[in-house]
N, C-alpha and C. Protein backbone atom coordinates (compact mmCIF):
# COMPACT_ATOMS: atom_id res chain seq x y z
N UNK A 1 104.58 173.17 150.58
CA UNK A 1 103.85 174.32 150.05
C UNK A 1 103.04 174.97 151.18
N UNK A 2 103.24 176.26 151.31
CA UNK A 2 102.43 177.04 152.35
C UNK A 2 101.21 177.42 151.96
N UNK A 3 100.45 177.79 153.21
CA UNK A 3 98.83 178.18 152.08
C UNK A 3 99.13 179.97 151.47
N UNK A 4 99.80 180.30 151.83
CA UNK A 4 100.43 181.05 150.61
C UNK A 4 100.80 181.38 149.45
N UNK A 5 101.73 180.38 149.07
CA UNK A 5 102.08 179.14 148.19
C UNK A 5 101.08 179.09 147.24
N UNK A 6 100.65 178.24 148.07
CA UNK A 6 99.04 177.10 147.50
C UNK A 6 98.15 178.44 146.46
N UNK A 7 98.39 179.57 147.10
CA UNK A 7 96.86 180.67 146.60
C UNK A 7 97.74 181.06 145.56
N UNK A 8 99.11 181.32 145.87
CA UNK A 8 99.62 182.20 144.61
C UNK A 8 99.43 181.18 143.52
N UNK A 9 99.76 179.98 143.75
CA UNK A 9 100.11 179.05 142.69
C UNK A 9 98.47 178.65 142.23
N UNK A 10 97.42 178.66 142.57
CA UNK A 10 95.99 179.15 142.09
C UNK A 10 95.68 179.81 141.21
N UNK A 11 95.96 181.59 142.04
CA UNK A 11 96.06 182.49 141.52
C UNK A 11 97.10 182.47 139.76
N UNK A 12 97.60 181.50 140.02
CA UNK A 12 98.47 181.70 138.31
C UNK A 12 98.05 180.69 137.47
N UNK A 13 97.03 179.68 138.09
CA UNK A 13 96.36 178.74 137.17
C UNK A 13 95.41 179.17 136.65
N UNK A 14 94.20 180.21 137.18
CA UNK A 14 92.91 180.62 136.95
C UNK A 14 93.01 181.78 136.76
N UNK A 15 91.63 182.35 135.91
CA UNK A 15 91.51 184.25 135.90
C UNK A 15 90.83 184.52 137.18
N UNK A 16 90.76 185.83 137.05
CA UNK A 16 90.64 186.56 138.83
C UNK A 16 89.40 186.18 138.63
N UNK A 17 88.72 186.09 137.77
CA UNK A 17 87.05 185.69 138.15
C UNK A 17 87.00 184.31 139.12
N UNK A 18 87.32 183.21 138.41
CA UNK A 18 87.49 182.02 139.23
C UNK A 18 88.48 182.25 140.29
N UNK A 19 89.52 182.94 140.24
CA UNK A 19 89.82 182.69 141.80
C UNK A 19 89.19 183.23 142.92
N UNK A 20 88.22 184.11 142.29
CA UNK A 20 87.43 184.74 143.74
C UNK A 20 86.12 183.49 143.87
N UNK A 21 85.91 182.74 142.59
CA UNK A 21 85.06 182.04 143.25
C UNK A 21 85.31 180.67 144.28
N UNK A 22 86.86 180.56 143.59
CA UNK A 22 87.04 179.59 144.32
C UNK A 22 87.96 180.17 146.00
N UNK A 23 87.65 181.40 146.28
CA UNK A 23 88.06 181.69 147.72
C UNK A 23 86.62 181.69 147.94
N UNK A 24 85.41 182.23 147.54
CA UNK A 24 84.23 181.93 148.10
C UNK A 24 83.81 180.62 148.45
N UNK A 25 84.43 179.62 147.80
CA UNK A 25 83.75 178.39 147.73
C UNK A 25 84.84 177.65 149.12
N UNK A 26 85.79 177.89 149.10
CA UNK A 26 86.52 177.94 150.25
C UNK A 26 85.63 178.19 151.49
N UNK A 27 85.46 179.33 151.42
CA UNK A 27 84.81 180.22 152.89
C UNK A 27 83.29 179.10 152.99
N UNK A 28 82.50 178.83 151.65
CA UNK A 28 81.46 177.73 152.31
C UNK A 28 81.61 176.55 152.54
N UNK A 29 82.89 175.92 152.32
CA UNK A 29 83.28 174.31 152.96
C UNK A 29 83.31 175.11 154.48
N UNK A 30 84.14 175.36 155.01
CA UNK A 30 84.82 176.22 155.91
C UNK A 30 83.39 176.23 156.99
N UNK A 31 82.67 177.18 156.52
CA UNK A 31 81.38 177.40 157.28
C UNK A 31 80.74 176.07 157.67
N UNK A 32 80.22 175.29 156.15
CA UNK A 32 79.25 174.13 156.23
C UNK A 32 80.15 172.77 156.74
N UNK A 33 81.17 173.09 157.52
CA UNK A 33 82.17 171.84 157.82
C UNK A 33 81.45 171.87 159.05
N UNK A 34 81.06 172.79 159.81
CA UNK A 34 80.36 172.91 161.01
C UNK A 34 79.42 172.12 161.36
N UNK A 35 78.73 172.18 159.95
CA UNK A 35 76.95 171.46 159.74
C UNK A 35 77.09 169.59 159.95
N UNK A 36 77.95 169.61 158.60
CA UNK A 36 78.40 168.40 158.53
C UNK A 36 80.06 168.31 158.15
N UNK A 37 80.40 167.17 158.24
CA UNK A 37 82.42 166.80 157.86
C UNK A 37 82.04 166.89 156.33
N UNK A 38 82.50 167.89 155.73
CA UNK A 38 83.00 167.83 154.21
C UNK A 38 84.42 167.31 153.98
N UNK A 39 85.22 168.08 155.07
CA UNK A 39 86.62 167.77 155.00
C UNK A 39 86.91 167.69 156.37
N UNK A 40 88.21 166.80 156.45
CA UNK A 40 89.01 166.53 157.94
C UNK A 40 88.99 167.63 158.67
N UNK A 41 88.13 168.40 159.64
CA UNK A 41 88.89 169.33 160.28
C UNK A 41 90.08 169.95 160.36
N UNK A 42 91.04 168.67 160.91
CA UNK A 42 92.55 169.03 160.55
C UNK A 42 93.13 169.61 159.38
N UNK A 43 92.34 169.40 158.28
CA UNK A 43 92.70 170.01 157.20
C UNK A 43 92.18 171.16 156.64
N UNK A 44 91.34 172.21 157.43
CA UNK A 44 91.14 173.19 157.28
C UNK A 44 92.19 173.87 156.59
N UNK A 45 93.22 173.89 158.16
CA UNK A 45 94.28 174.81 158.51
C UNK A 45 95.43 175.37 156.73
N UNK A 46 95.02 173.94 156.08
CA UNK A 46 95.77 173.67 155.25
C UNK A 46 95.41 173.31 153.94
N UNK A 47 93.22 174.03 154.14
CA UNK A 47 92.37 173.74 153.03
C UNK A 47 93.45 174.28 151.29
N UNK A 48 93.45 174.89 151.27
CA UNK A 48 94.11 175.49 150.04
C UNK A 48 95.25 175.02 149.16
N UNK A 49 96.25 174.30 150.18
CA UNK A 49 96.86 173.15 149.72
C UNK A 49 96.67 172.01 149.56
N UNK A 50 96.23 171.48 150.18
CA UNK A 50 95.61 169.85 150.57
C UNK A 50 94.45 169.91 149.79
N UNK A 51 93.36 170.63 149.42
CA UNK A 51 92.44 170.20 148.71
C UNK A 51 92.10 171.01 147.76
N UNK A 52 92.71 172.15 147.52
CA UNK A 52 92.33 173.26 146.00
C UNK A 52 93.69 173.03 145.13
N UNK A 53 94.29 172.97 145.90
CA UNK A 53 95.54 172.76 144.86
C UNK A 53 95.39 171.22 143.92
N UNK A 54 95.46 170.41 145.17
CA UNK A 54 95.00 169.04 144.99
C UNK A 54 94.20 168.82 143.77
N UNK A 55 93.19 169.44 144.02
CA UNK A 55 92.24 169.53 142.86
C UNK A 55 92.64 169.96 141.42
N UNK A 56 92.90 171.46 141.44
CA UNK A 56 93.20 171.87 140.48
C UNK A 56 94.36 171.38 139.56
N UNK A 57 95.34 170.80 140.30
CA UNK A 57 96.62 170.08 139.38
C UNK A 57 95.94 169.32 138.56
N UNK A 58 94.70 168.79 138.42
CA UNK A 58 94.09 167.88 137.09
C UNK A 58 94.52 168.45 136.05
N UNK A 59 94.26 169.57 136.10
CA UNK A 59 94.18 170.64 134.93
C UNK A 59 95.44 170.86 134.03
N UNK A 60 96.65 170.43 134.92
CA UNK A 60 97.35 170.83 134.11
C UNK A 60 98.14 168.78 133.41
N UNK A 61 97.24 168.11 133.44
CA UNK A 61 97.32 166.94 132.40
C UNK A 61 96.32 166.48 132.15
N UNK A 62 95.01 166.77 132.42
CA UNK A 62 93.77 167.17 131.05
C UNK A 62 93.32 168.47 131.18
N UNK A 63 93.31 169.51 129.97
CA UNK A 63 93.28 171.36 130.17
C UNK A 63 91.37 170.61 130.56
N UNK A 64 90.55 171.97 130.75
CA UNK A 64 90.10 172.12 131.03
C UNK A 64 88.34 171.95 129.64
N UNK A 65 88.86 172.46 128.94
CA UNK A 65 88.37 171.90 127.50
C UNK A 65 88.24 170.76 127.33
N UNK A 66 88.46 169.67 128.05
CA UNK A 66 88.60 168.61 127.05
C UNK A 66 87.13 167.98 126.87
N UNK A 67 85.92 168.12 126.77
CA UNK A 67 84.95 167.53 127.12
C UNK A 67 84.17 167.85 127.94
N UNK A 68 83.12 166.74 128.36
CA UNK A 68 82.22 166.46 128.99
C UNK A 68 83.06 165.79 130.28
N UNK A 69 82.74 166.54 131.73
CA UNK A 69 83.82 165.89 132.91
C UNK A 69 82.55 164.73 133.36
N UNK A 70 83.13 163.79 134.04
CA UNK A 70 82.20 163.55 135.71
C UNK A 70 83.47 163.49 136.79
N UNK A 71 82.78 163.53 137.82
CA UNK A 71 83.67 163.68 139.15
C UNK A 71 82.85 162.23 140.25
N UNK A 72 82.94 161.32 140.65
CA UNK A 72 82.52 160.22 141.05
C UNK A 72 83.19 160.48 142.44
N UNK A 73 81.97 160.76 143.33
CA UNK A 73 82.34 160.86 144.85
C UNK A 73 82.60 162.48 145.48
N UNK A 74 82.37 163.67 144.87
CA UNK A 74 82.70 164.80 145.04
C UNK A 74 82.88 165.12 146.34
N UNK A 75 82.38 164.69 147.06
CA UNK A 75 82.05 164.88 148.83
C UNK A 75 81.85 166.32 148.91
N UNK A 76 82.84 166.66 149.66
CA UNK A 76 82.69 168.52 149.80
C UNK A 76 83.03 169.35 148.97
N UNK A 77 83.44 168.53 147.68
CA UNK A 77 83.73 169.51 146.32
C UNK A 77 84.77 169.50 145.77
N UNK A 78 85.22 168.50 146.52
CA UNK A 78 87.15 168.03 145.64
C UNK A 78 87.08 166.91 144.95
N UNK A 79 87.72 166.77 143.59
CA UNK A 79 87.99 167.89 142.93
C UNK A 79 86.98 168.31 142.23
N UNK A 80 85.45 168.14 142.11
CA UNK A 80 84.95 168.34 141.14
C UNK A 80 84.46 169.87 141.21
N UNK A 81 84.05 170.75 142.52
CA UNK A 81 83.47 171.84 142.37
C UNK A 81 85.18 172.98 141.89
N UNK A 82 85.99 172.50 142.31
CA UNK A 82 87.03 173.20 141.96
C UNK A 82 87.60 173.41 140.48
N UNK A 83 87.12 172.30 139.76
CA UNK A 83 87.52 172.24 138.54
C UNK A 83 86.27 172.40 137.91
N UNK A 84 85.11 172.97 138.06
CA UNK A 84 84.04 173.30 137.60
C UNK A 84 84.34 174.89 137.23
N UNK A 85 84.92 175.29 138.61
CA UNK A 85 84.78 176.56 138.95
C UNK A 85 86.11 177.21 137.81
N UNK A 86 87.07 176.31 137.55
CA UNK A 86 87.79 176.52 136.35
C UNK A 86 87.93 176.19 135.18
N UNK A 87 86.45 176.04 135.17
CA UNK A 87 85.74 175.91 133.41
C UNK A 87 85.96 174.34 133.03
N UNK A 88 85.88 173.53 133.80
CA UNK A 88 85.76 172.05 133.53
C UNK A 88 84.35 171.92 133.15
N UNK A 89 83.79 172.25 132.44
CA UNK A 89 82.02 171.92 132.27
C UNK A 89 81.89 172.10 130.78
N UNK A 90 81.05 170.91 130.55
CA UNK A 90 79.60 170.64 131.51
C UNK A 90 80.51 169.44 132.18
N UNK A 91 79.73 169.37 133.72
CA UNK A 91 80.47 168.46 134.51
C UNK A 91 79.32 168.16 135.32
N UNK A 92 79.16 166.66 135.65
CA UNK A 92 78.16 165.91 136.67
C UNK A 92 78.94 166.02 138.00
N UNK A 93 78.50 165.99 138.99
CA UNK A 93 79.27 165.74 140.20
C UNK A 93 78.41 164.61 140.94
N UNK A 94 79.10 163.41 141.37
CA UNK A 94 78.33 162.64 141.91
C UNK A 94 78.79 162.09 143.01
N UNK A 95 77.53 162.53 144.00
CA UNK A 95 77.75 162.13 145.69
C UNK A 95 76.03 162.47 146.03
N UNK A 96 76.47 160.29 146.20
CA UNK A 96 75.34 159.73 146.43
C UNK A 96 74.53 160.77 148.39
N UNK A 97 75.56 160.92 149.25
CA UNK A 97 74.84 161.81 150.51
C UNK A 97 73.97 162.90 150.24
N UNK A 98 72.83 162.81 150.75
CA UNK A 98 71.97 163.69 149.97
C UNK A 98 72.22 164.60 150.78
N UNK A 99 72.76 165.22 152.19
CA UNK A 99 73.10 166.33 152.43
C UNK A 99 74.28 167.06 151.72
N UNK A 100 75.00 166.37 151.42
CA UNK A 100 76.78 166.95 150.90
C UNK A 100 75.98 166.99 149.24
N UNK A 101 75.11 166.54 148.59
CA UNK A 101 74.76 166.71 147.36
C UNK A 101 73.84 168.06 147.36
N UNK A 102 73.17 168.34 148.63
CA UNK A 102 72.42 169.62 148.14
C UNK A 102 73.04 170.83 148.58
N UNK A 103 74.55 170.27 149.96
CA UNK A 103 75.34 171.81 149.63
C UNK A 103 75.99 172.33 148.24
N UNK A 104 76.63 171.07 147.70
CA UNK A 104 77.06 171.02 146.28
C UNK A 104 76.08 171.95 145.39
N UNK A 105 74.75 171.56 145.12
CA UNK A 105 73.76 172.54 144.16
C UNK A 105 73.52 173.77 144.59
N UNK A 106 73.61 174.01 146.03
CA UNK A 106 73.72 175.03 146.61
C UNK A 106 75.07 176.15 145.74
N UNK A 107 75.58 175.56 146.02
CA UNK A 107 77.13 176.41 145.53
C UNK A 107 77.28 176.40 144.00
N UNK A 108 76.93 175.41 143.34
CA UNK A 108 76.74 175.59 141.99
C UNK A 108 75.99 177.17 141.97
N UNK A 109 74.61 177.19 142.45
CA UNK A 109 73.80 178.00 142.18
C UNK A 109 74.05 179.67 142.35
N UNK A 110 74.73 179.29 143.76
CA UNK A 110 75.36 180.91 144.48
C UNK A 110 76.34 181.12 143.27
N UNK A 111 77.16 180.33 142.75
CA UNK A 111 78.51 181.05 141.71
C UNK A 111 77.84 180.77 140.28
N UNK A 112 76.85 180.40 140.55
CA UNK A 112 76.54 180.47 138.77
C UNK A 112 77.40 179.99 138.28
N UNK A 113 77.26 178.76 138.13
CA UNK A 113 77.99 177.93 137.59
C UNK A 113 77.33 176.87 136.54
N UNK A 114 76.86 177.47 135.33
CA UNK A 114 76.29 177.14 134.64
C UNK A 114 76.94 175.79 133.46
N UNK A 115 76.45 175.01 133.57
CA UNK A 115 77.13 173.50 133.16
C UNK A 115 77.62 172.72 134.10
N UNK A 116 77.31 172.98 135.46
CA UNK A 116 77.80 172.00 136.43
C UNK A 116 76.56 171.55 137.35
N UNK A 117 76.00 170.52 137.22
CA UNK A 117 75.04 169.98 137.14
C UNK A 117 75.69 168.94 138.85
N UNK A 118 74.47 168.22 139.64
CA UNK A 118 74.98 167.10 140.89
C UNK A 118 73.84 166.01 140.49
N UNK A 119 74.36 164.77 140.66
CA UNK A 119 73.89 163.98 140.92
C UNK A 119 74.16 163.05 142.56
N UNK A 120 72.70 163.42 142.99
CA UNK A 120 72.74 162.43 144.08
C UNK A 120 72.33 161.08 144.41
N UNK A 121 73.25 160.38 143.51
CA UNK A 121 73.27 159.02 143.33
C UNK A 121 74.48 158.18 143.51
N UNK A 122 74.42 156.88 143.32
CA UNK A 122 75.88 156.26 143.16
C UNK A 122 75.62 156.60 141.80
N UNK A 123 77.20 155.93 141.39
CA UNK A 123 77.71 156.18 140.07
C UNK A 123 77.33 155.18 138.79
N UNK A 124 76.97 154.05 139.61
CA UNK A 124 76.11 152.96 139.23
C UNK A 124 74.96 153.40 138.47
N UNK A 125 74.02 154.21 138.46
CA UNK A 125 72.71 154.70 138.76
C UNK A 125 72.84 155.49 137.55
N UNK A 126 74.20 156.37 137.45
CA UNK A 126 73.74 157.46 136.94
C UNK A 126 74.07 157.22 135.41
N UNK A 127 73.29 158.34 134.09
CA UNK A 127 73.22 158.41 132.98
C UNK A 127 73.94 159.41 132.34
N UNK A 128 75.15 159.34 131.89
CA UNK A 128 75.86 160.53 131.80
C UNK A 128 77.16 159.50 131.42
N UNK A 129 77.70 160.36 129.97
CA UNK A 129 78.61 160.11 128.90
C UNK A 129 79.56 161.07 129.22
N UNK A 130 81.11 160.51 129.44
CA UNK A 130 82.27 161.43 130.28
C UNK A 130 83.10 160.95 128.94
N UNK A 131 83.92 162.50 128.93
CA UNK A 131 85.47 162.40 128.09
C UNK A 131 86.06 162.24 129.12
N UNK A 132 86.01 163.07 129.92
CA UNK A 132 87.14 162.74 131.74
C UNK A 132 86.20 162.07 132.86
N UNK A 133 87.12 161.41 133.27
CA UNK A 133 86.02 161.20 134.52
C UNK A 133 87.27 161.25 135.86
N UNK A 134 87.06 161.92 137.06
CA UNK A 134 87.64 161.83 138.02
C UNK A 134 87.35 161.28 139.35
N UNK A 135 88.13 160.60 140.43
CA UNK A 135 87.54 160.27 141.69
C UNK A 135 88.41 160.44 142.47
N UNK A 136 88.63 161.10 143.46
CA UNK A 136 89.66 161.32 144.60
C UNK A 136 89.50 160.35 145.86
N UNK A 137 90.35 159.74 145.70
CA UNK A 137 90.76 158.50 146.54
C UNK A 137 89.25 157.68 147.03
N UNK A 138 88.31 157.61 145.78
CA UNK A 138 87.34 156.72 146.10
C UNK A 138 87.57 155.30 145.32
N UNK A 139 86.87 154.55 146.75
CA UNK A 139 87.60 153.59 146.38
C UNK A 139 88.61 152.99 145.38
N UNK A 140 88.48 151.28 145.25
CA UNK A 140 89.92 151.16 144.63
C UNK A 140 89.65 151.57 142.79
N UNK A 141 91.04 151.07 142.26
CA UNK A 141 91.32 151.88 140.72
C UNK A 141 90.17 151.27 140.23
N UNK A 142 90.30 149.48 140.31
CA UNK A 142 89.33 148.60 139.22
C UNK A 142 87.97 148.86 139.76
N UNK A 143 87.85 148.73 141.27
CA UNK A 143 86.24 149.14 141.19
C UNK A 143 85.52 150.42 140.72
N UNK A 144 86.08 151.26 140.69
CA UNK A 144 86.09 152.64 140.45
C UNK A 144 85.66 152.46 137.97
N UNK A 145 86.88 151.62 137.93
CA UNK A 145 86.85 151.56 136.55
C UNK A 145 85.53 150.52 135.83
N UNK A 146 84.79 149.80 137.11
CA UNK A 146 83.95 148.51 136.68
C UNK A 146 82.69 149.49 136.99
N UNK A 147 82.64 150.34 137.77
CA UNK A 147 81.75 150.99 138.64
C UNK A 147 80.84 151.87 137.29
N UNK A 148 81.85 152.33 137.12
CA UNK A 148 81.68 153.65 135.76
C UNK A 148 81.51 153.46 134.21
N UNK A 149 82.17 152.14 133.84
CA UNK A 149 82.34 151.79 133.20
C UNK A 149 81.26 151.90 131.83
N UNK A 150 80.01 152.47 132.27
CA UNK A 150 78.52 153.02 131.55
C UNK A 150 78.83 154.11 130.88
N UNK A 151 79.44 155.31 131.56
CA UNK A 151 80.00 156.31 131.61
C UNK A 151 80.89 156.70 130.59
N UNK A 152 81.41 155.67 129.78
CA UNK A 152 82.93 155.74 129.38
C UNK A 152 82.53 155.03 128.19
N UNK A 153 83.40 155.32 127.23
CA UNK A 153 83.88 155.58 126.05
C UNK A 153 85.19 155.02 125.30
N UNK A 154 85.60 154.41 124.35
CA UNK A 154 86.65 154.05 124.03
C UNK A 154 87.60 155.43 124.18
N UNK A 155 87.50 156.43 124.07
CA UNK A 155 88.56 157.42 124.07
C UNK A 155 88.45 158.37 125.47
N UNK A 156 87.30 158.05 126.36
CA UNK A 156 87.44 158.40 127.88
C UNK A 156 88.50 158.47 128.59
N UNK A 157 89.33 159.22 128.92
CA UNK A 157 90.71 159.72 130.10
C UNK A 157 90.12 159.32 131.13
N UNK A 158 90.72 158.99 132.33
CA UNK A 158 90.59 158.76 133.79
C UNK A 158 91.58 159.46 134.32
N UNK A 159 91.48 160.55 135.37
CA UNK A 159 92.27 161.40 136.47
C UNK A 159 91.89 160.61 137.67
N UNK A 160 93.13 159.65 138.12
CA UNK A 160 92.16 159.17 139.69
C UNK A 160 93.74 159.71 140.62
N UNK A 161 93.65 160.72 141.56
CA UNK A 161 94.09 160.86 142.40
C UNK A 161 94.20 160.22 143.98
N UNK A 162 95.48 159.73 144.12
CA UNK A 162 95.52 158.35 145.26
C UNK A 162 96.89 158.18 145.90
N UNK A 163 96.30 157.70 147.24
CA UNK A 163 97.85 157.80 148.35
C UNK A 163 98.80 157.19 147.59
N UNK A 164 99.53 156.52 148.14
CA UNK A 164 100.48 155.14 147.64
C UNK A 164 99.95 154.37 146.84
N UNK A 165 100.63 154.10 145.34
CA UNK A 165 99.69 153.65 144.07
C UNK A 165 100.72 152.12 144.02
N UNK A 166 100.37 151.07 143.82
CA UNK A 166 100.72 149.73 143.34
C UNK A 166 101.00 149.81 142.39
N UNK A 167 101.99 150.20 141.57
CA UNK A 167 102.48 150.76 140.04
C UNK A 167 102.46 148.99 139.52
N UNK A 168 102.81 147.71 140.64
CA UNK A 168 102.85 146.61 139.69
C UNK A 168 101.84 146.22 139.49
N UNK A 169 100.31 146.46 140.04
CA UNK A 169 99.19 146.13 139.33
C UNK A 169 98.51 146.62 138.19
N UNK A 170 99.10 147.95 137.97
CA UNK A 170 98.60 148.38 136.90
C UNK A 170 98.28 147.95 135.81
N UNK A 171 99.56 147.40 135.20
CA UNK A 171 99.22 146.39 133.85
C UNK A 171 98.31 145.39 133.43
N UNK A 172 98.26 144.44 134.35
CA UNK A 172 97.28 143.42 134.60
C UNK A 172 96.16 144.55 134.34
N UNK A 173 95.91 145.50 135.26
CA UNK A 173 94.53 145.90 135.24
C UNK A 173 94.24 146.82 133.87
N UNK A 174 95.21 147.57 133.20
CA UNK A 174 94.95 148.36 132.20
C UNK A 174 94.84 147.26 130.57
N UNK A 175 95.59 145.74 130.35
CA UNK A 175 95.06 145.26 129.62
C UNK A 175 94.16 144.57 129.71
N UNK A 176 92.99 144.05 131.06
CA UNK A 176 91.94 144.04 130.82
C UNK A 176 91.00 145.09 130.44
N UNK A 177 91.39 146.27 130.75
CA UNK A 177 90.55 147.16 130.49
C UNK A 177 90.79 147.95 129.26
N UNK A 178 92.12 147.55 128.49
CA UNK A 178 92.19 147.94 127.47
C UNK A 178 92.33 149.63 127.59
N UNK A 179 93.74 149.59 128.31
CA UNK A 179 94.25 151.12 128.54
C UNK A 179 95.51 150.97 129.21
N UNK A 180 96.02 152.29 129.10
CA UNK A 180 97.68 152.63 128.94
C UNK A 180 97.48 153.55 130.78
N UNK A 181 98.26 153.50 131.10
CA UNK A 181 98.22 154.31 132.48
C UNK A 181 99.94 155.19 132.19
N UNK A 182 99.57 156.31 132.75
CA UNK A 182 101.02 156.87 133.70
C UNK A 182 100.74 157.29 134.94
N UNK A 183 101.61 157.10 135.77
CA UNK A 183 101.86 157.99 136.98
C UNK A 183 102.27 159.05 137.32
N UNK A 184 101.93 160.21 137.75
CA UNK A 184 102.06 161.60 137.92
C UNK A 184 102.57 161.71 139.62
N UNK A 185 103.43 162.71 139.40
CA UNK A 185 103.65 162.84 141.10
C UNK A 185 102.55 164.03 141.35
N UNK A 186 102.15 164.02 142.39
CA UNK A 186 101.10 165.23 143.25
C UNK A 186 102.21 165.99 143.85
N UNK A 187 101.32 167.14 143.36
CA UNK A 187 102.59 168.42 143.75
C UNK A 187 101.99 168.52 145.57
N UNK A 188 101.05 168.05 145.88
CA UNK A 188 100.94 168.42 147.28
C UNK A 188 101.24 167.58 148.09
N UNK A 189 102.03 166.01 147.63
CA UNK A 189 102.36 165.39 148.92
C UNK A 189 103.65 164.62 148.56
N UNK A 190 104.90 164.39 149.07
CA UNK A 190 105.71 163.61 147.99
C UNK A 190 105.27 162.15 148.06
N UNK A 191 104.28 161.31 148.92
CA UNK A 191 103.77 159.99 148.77
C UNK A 191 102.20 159.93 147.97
N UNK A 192 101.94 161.12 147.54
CA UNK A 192 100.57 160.85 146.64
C UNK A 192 101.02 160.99 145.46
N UNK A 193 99.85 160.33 144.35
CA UNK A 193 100.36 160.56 142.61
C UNK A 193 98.90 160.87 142.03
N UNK A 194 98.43 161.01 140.72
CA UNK A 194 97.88 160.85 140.10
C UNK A 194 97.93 159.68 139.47
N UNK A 195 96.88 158.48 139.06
CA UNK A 195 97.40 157.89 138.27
C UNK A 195 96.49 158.21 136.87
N UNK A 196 97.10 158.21 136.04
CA UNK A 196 96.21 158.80 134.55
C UNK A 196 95.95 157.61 133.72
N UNK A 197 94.80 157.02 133.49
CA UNK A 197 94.39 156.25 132.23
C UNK A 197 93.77 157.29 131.32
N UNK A 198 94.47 156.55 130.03
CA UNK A 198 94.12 156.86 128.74
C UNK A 198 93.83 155.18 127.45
N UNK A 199 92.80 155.85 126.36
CA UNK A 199 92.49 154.31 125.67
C UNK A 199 93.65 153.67 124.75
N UNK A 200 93.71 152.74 124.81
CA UNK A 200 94.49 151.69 124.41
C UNK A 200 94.27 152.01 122.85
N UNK A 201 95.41 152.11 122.11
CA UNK A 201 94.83 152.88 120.51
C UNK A 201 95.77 151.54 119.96
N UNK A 202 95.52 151.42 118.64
CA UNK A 202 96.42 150.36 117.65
C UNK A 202 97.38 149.96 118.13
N UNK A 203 98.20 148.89 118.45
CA UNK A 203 99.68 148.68 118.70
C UNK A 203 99.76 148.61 120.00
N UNK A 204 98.76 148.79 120.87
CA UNK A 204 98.85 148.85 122.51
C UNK A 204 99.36 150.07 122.98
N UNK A 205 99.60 151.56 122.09
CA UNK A 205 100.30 152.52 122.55
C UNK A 205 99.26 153.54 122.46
N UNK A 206 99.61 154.67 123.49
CA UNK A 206 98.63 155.39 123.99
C UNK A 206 99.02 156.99 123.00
């Protein structure tokens, strides 16, 4: 996918309102990458694919409605300021760096982005009831799921986006935790996936 590509295929997920915010919000990673690393340098070149697209594919296997989000680890705003910016809210964003947490409120504030709230805390810490909860390649699945686990709900979804996924641990880990997983391919890399938990309902079927 070219960053071409990447914008048109944006451009047909979101209304023109959000896509101009999310080219603004672009242009301030971009700038504040200077200040501090939000994102790989190297991946500037290729911000729009690699990390808006990235992002936004949540959307299309939980819509945007579904709830109350959190985003656990936002760093420079993937995925959580991106899927804010396309009506994922009310949504927590949590990144414990208190510099990368006050560009985050920063940018909430410039786009008016009303229901998207930061917490600069671990995830441990924080007080906040999720229908979705997302984390982009922070740490592993189970710590991530033991971490949050306050957070969550018998009918709570999990979006965790991740390199190369261990499809044979899954099981083990989803009937302790009492949940069904699938695997999604990522439209932006052919070795990344989504992996999706959902709650374990009557009969063990999701």
């Amino acid at each position: 996918m070219t960053e071409d590509e990447a914008r048109d295929w944006v451009r047909g997920q979101v209304d023109g309102v959000a896509f101009d915010r999310i080219s603004r919000f672009v242009d301030f990673v971009v700038s504040e990458n200077q200040s501090q690393n939000l994102i790989s340098p190297a991946t500037i070149p290729t911000i729009w694919e690699r990390h808006v697209v990235d992002s936004l594919q949540l959307l299309t296997i939980v819509p945007a409605d579904a709830g109350r989000w959190m985003d656990i680890g936002t760093g420079g705003g993937f995925p959580g300021m991106v899927l804010a910016i396309a009506g994922a809210r009310p949504i927590l964003m949590v990144e414990p760096r208190r510099k990368r947490a006050e560009f985050l409120r920063n940018c909430v504030a410039v786009l008016s982005l009303g229901g998207a709230e930061v917490a600069a805390s671990k995830v441990e810490q924080v007080d906040w009831v999720a229908d979705v909860i997302t984390a982009r390649a922070v740490a592993s699945v189970e710590k991530l799921l033991l971490a949050a686990a306050h957070c969550a709900t018998t009918s709570t979804r999990w979006l965790l986006p991740r390199g190369t996924v261990d499809v044979a641990s899954l099981p083990a880990l989803c009937a302790r935790h009492q949940l069904v997983f699938h695997v999604k391919q990522s439209l932006t890399h052919p070795d990344s996936s989504i992996v999706f938990f959902s709650p374990m309902v009557s009969g063990g079927r999701a």
